[in-house]
C-alpha atoms as a PDB file:
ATOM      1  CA  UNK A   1      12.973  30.943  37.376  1.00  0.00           C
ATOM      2  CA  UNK A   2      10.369  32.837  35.668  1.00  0.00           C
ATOM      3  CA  UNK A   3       9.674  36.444  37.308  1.00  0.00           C
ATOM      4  CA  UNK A   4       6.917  37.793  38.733  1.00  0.00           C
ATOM      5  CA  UNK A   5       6.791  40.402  36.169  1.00  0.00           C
ATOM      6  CA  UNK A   6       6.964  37.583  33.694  1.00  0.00           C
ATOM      7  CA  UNK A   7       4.137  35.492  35.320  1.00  0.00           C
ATOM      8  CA  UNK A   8       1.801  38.816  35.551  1.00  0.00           C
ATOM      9  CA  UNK A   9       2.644  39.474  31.978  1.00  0.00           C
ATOM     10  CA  UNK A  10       1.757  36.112  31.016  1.00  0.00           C
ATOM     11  CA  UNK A  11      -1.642  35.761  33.106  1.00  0.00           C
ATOM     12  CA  UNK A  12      -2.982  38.853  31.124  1.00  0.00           C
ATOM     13  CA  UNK A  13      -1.543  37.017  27.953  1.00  0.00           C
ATOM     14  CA  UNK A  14      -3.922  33.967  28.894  1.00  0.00           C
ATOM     15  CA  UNK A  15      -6.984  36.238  29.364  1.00  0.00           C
ATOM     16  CA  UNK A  16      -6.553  37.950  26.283  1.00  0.00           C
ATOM     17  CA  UNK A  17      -6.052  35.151  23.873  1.00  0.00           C
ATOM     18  CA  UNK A  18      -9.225  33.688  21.882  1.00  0.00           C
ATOM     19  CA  UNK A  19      -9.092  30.898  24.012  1.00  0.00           C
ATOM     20  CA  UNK A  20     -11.245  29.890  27.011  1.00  0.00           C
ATOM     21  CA  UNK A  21      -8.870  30.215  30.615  1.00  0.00           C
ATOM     22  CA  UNK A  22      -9.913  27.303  32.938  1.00  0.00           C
ATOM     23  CA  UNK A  23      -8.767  27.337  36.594  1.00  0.00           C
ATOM     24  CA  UNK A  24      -9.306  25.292  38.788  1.00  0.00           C
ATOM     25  CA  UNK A  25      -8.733  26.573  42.666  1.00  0.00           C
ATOM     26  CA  UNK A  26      -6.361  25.325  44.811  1.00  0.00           C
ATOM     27  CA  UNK A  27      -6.478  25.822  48.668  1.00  0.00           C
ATOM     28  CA  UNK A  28      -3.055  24.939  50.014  1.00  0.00           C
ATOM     29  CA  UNK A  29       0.191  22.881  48.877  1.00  0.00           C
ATOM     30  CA  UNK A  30      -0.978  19.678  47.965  1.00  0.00           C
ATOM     31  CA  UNK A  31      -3.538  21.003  45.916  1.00  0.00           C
ATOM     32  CA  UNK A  32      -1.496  23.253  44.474  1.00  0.00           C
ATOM     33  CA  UNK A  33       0.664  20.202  43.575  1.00  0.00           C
ATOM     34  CA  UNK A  34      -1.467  17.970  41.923  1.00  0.00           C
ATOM     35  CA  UNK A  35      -3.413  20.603  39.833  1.00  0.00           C
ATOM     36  CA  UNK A  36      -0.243  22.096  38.577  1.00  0.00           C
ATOM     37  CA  UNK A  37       1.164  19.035  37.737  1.00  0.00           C
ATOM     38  CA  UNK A  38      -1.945  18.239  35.740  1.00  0.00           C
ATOM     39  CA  UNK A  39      -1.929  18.315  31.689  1.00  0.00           C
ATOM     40  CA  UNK A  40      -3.288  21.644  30.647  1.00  0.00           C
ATOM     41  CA  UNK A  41      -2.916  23.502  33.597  1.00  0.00           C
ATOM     42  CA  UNK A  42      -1.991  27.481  32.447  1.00  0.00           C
ATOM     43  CA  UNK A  43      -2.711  29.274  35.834  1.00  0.00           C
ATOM     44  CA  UNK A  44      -3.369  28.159  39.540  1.00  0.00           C
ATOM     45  CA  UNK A  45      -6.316  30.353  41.484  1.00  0.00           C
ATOM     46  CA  UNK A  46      -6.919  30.442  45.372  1.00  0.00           C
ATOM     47  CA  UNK A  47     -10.230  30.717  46.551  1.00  0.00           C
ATOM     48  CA  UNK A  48     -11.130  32.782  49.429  1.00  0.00           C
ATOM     49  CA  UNK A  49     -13.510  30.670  51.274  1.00  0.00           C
ATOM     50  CA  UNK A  50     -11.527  27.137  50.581  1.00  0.00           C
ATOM     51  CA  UNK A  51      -8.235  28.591  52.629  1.00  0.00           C
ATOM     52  CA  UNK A  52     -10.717  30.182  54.979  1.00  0.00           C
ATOM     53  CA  UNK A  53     -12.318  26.475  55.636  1.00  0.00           C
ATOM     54  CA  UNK A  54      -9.242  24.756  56.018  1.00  0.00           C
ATOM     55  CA  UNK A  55      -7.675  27.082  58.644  1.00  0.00           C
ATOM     56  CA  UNK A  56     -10.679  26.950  60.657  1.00  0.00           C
ATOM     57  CA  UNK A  57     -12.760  30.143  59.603  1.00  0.00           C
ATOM     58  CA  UNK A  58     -16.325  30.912  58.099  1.00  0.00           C
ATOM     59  CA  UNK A  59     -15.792  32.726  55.147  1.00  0.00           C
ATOM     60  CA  UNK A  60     -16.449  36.617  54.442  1.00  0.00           C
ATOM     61  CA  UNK A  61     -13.276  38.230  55.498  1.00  0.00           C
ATOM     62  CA  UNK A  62     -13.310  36.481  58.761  1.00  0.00           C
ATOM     63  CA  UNK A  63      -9.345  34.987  58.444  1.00  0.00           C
ATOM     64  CA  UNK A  64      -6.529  37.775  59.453  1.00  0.00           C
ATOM     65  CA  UNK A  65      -5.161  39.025  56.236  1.00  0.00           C
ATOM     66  CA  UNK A  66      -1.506  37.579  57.389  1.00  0.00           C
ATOM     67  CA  UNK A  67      -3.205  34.012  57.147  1.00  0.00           C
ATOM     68  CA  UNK A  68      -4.251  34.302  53.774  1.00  0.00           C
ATOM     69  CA  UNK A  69      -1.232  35.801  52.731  1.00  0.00           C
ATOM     70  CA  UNK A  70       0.991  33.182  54.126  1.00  0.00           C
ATOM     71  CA  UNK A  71      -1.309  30.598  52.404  1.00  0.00           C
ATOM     72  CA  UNK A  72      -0.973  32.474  49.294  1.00  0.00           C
ATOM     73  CA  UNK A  73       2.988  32.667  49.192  1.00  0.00           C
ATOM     74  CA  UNK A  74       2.661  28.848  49.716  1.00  0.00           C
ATOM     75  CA  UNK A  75       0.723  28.308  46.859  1.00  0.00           C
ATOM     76  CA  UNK A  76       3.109  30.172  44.864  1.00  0.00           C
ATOM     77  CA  UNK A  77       6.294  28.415  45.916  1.00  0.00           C
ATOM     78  CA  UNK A  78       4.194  25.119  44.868  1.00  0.00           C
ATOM     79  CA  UNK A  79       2.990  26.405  41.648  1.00  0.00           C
ATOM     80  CA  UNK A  80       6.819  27.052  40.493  1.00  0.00           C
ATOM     81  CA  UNK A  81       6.337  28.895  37.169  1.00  0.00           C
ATOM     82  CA  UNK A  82       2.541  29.004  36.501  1.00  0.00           C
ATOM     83  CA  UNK A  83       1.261  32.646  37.293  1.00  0.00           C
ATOM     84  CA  UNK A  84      -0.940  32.499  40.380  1.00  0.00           C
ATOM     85  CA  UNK A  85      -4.158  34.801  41.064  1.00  0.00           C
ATOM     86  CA  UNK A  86      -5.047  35.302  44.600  1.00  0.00           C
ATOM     87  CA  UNK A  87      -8.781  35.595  45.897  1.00  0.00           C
ATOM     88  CA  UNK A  88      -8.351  38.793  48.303  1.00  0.00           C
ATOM     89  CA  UNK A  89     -12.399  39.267  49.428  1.00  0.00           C
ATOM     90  CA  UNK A  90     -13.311  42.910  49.258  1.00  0.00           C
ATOM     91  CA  UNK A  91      -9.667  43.344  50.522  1.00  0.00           C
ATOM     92  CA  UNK A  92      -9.936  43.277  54.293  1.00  0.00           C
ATOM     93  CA  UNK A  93     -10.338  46.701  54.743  1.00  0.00           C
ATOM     94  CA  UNK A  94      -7.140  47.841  52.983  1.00  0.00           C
ATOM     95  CA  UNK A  95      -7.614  47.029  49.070  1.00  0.00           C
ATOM     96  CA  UNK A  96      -4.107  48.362  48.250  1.00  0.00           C
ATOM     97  CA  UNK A  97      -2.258  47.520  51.298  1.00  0.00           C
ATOM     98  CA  UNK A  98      -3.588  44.054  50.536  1.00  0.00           C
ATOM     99  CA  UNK A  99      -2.973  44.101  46.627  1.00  0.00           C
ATOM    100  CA  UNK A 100       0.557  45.230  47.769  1.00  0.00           C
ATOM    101  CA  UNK A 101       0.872  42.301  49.984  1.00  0.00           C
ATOM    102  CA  UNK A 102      -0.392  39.602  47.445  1.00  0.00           C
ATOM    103  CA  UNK A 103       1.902  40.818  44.810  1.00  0.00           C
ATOM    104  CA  UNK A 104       4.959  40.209  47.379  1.00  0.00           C
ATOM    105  CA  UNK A 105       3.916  37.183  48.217  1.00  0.00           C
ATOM    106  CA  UNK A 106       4.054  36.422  44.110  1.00  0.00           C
ATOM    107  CA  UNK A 107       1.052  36.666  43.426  1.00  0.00           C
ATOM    108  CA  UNK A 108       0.000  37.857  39.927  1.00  0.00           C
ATOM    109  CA  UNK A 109      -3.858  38.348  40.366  1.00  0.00           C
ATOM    110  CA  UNK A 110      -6.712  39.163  42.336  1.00  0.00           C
ATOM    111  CA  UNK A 111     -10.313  38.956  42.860  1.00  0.00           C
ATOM    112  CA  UNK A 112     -11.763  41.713  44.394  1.00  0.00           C
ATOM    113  CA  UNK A 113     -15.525  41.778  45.020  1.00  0.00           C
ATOM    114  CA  UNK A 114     -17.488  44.647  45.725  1.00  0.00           C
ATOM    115  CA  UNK A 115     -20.412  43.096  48.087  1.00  0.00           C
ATOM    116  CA  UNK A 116     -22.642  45.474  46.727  1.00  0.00           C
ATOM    117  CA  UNK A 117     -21.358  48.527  48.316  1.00  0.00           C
ATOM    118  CA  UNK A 118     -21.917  51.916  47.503  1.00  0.00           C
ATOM    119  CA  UNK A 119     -20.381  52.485  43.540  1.00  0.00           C
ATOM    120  CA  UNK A 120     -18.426  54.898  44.570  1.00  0.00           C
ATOM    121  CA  UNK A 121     -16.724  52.925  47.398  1.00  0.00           C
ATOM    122  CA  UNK A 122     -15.901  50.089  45.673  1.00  0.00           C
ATOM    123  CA  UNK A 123     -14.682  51.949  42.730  1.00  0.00           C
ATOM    124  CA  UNK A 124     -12.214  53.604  45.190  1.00  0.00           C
ATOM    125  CA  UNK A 125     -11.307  50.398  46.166  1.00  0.00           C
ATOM    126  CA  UNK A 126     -10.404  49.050  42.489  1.00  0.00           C
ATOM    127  CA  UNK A 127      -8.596  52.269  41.797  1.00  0.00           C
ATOM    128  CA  UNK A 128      -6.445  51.912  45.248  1.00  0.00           C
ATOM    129  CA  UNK A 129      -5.375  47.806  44.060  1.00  0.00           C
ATOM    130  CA  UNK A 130      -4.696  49.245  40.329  1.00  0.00           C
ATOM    131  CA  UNK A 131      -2.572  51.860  42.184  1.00  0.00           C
ATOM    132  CA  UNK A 132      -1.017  49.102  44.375  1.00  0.00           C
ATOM    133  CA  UNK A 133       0.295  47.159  41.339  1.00  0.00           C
ATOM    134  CA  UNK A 134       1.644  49.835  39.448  1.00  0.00           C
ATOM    135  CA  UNK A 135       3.502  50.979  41.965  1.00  0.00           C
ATOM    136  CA  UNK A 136       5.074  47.549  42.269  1.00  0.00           C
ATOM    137  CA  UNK A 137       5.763  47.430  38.690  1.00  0.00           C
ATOM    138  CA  UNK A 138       3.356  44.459  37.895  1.00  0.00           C
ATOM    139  CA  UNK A 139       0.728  44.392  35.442  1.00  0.00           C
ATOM    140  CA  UNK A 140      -1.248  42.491  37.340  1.00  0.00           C
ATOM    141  CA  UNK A 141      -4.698  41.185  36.581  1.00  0.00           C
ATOM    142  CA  UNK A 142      -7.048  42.645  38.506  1.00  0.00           C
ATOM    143  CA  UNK A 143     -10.423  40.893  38.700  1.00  0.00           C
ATOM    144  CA  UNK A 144     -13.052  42.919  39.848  1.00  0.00           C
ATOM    145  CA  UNK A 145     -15.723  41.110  41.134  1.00  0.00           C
ATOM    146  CA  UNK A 146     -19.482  42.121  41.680  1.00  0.00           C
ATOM    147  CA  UNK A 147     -22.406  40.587  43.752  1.00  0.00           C
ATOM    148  CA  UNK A 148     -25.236  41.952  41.634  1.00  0.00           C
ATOM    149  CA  UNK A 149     -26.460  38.025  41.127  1.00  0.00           C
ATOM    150  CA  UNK A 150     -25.347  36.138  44.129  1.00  0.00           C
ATOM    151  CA  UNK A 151     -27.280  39.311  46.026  1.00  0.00           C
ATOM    152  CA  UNK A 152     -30.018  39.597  44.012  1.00  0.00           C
ATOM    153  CA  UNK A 153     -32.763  38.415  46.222  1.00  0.00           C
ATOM    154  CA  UNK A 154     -36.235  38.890  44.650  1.00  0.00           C
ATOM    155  CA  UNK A 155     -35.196  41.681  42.792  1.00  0.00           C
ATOM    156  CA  UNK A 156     -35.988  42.210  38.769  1.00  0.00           C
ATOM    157  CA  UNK A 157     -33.233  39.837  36.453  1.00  0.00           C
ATOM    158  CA  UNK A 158     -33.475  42.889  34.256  1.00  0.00           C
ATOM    159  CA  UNK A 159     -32.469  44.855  37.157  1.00  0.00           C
ATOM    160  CA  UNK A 160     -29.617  43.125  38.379  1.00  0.00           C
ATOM    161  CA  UNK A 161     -28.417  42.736  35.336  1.00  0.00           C
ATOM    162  CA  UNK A 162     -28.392  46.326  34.320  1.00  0.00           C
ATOM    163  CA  UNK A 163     -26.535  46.675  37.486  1.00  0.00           C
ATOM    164  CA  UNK A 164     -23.804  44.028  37.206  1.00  0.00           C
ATOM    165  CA  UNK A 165     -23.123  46.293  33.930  1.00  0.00           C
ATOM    166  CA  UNK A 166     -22.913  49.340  35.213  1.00  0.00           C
ATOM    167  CA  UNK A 167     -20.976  48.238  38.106  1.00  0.00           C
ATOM    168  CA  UNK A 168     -18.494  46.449  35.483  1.00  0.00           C
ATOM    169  CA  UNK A 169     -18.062  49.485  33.489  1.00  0.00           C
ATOM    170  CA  UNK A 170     -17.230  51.554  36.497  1.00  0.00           C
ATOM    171  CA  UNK A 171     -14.509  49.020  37.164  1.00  0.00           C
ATOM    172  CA  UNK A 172     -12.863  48.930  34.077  1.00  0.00           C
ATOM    173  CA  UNK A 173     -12.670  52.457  33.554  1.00  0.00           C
ATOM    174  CA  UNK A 174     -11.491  51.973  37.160  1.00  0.00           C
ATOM    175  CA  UNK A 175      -8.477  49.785  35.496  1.00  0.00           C
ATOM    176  CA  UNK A 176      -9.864  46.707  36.430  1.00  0.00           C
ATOM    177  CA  UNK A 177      -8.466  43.913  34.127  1.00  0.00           C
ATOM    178  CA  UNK A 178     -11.328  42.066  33.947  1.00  0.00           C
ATOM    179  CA  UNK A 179     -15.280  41.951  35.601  1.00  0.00           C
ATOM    180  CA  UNK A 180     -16.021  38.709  37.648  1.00  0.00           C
ATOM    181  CA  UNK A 181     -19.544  37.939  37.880  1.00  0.00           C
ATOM    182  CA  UNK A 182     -20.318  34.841  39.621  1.00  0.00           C
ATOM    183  CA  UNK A 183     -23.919  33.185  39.881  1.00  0.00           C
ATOM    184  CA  UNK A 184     -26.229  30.953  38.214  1.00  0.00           C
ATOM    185  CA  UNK A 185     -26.137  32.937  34.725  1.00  0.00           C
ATOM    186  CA  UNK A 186     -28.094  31.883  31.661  1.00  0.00           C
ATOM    187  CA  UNK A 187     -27.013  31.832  27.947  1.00  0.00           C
ATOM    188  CA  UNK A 188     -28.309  35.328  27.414  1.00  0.00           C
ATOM    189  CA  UNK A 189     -27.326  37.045  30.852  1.00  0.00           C
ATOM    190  CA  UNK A 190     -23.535  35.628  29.676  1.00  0.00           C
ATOM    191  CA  UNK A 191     -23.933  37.144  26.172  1.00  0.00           C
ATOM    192  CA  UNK A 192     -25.501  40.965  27.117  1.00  0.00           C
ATOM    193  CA  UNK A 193     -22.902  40.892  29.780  1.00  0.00           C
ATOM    194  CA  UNK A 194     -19.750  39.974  27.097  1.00  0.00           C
ATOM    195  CA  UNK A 195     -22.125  42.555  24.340  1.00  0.00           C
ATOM    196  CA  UNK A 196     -21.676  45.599  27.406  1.00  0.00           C
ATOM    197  CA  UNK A 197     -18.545  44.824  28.850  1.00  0.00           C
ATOM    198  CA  UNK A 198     -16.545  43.212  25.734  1.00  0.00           C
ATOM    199  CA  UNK A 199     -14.987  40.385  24.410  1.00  0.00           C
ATOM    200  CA  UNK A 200     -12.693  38.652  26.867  1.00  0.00           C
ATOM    201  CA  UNK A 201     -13.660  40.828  29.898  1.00  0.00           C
ATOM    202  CA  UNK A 202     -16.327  38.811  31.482  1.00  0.00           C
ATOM    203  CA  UNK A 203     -15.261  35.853  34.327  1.00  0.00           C
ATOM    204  CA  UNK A 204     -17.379  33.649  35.095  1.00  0.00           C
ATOM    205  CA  UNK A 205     -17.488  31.153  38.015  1.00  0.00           C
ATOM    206  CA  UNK A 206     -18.283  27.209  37.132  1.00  0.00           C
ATOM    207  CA  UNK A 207     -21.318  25.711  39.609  1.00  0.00           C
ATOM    208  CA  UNK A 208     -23.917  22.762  39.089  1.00  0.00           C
ATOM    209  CA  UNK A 209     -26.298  24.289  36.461  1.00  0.00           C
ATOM    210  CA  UNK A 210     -23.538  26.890  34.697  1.00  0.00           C
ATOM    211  CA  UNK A 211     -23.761  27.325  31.207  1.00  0.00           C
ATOM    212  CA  UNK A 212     -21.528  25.050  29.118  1.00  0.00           C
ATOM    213  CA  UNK A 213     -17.960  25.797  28.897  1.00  0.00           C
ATOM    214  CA  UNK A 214     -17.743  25.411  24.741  1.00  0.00           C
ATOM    215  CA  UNK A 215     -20.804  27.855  25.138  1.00  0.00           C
ATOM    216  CA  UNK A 216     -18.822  30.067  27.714  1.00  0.00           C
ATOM    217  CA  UNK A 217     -16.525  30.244  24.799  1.00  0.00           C
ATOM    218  CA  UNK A 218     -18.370  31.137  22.061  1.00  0.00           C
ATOM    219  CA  UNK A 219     -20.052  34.273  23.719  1.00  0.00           C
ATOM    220  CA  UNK A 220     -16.366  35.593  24.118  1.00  0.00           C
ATOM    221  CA  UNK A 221     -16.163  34.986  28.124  1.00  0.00           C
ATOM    222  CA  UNK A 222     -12.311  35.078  29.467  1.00  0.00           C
ATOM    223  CA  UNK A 223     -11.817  33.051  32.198  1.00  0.00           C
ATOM    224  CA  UNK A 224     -13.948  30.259  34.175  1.00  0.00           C
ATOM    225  CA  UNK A 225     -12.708  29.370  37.758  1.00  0.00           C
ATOM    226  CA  UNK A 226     -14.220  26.837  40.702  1.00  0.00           C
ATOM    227  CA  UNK A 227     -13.873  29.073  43.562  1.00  0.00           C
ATOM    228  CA  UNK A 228     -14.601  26.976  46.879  1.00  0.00           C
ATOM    229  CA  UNK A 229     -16.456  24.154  44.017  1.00  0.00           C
ATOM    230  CA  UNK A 230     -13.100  22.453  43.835  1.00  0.00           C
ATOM    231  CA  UNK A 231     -13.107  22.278  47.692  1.00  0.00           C
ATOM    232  CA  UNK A 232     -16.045  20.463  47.550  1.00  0.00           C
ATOM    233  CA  UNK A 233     -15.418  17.993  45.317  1.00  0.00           C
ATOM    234  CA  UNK A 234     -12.603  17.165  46.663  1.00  0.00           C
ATOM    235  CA  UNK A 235     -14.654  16.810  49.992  1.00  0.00           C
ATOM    236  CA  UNK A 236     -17.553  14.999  48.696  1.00  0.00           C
ATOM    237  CA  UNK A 237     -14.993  12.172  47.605  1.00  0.00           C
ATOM    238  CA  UNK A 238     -13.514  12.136  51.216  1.00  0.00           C
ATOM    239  CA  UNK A 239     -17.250  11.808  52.633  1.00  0.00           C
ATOM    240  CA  UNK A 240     -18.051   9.179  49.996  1.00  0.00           C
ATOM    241  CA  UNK A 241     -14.770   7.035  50.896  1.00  0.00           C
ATOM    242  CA  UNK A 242     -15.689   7.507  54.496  1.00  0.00           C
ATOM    243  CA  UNK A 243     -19.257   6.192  53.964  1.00  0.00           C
ATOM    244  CA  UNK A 244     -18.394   3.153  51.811  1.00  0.00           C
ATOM    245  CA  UNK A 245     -15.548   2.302  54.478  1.00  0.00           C
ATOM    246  CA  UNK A 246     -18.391   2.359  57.380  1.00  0.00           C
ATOM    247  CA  UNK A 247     -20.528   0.444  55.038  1.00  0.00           C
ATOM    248  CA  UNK A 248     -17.893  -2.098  54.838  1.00  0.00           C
ATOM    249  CA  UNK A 249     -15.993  -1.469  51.338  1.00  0.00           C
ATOM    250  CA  UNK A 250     -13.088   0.542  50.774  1.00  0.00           C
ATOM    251  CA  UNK A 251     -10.655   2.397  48.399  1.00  0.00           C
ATOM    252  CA  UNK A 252     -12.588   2.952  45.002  1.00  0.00           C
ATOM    253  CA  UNK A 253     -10.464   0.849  42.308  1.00  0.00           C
ATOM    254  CA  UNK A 254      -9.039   4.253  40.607  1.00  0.00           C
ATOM    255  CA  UNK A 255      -7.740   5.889  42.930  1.00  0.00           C
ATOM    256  CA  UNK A 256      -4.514   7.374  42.496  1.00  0.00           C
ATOM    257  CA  UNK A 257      -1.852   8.002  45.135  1.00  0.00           C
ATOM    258  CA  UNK A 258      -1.175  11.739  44.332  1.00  0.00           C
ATOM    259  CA  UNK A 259       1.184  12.452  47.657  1.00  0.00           C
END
């Protein structure tokens, strides 16, 4: 069995190399099966609001902590030796309590987003995770996320991005391993972001309308995830197969039987 320590180690090693990390989010067991079993699979990644959904709750911090850890720790046992990073919300109120928690659960990784709260605040709040992982010996990859974009409103582009950089400096001087900035970003928003922050810093999230991945690439971005996108996929199948049953069809012809 590969170690936690091992799994952190190699989860920074995959965000560091020249090549583009892809993950695609898993929500629970099966999921966590039949994307780690996949060709080309490096890393597994839990999104927040795809656990939150399929225990019952609306997203935004809204499942207990102990839910998400538990789902967390079973994503891990699933995902064997592949180095799993953990969507923890702003942290449910305890950043390094929660860190703490992830990381015993095996967890090698974190989002942590920011929800556009006072700079100071949510610095403390990367600095108390960083804190959390050293302390448990794991150099773990901390993802600091920020909501300049996906809060943006009406404001200026030039604004918000001059924001989402400041705010991603902050973090990394914070320790932050990396700056996650999800939202509908264009070519050049990607490239002044990787230009500020550096090379192999910058996450980005993948949604209809995201740059290209090859492109995502070039401009020197680390890591592109699916965050609750998977989810729906995998939900917009089940409401296709539903409506072609009621319409009097059935299984499409490639299906696979995955469970």
């Amino acid at each position: 069995m590969v170690s936690t320590a091992e799994k952190a180690t190699r989860l920074q090693e995959l965000h560091a190399a020249p090549d583009l990390l892809l993950v695609v989010n898993v929500w629970d067991a099966i999921t966590a099966k039949v994307v780690a079993e996949t060709p080309g699979t490096q890393a597994l990644a839990t999104p927040s609001h795809g656990i939150a959904a399929s225990r019952g709750y609306p997203d935004g911090e809204k499942i207990p902590r102990d839910e998400m850890i538990a789902e967390v720790a079973l994503i891990v046992r699933t995902a064997g030796d592949l180095p799993v990073t953990a969507d923890l919300e702003a942290g449910y109120g305890d950043p390094g309590g929660t860190v703490a928690r992830a990381i015993e659960a095996g967890a090698v990784g974190c989002n942590l987003e920011d929800q556009m709260k006072p700079l100071a605040e949510s610095v403390k709040a990367v600095e108390a995770a960083v804190a959390a992982a050293q302390s448990a010996g794991v150099d773990f990859v901390l993802n600091a996320r920020t909501d300049a974009f996906l809060k943006a409103g009406d404001r200026d582009p030039e604004e918000v991005l001059a924001e989402a950089i400041t705010r991603g400096r902050a973090y990394l001087d914070a320790g932050a391993s990396n700056v996650f900035v999800p939202g509908r970003l264009d070519e050049t928003q990607v490239g002044r972001l990787v230009e500020a922050l550096g090379e192999r810093k910058v996450n980005l999230i993948g949604i209809p309308g995201s740059i290209p991945l090859a492109t995502a690439r070039e401009l020197g971005v680390s890591r592109v995830s699916y965050g609750p996108w998977s989810q729906n996929v995998a939900l917009t199948a089940l409401a296709k197969l539903a409506e072609d049953v009621y319409a009097g069809g059935g299984l499409p012809a490639d299906t696979r039987k995955l469970n």
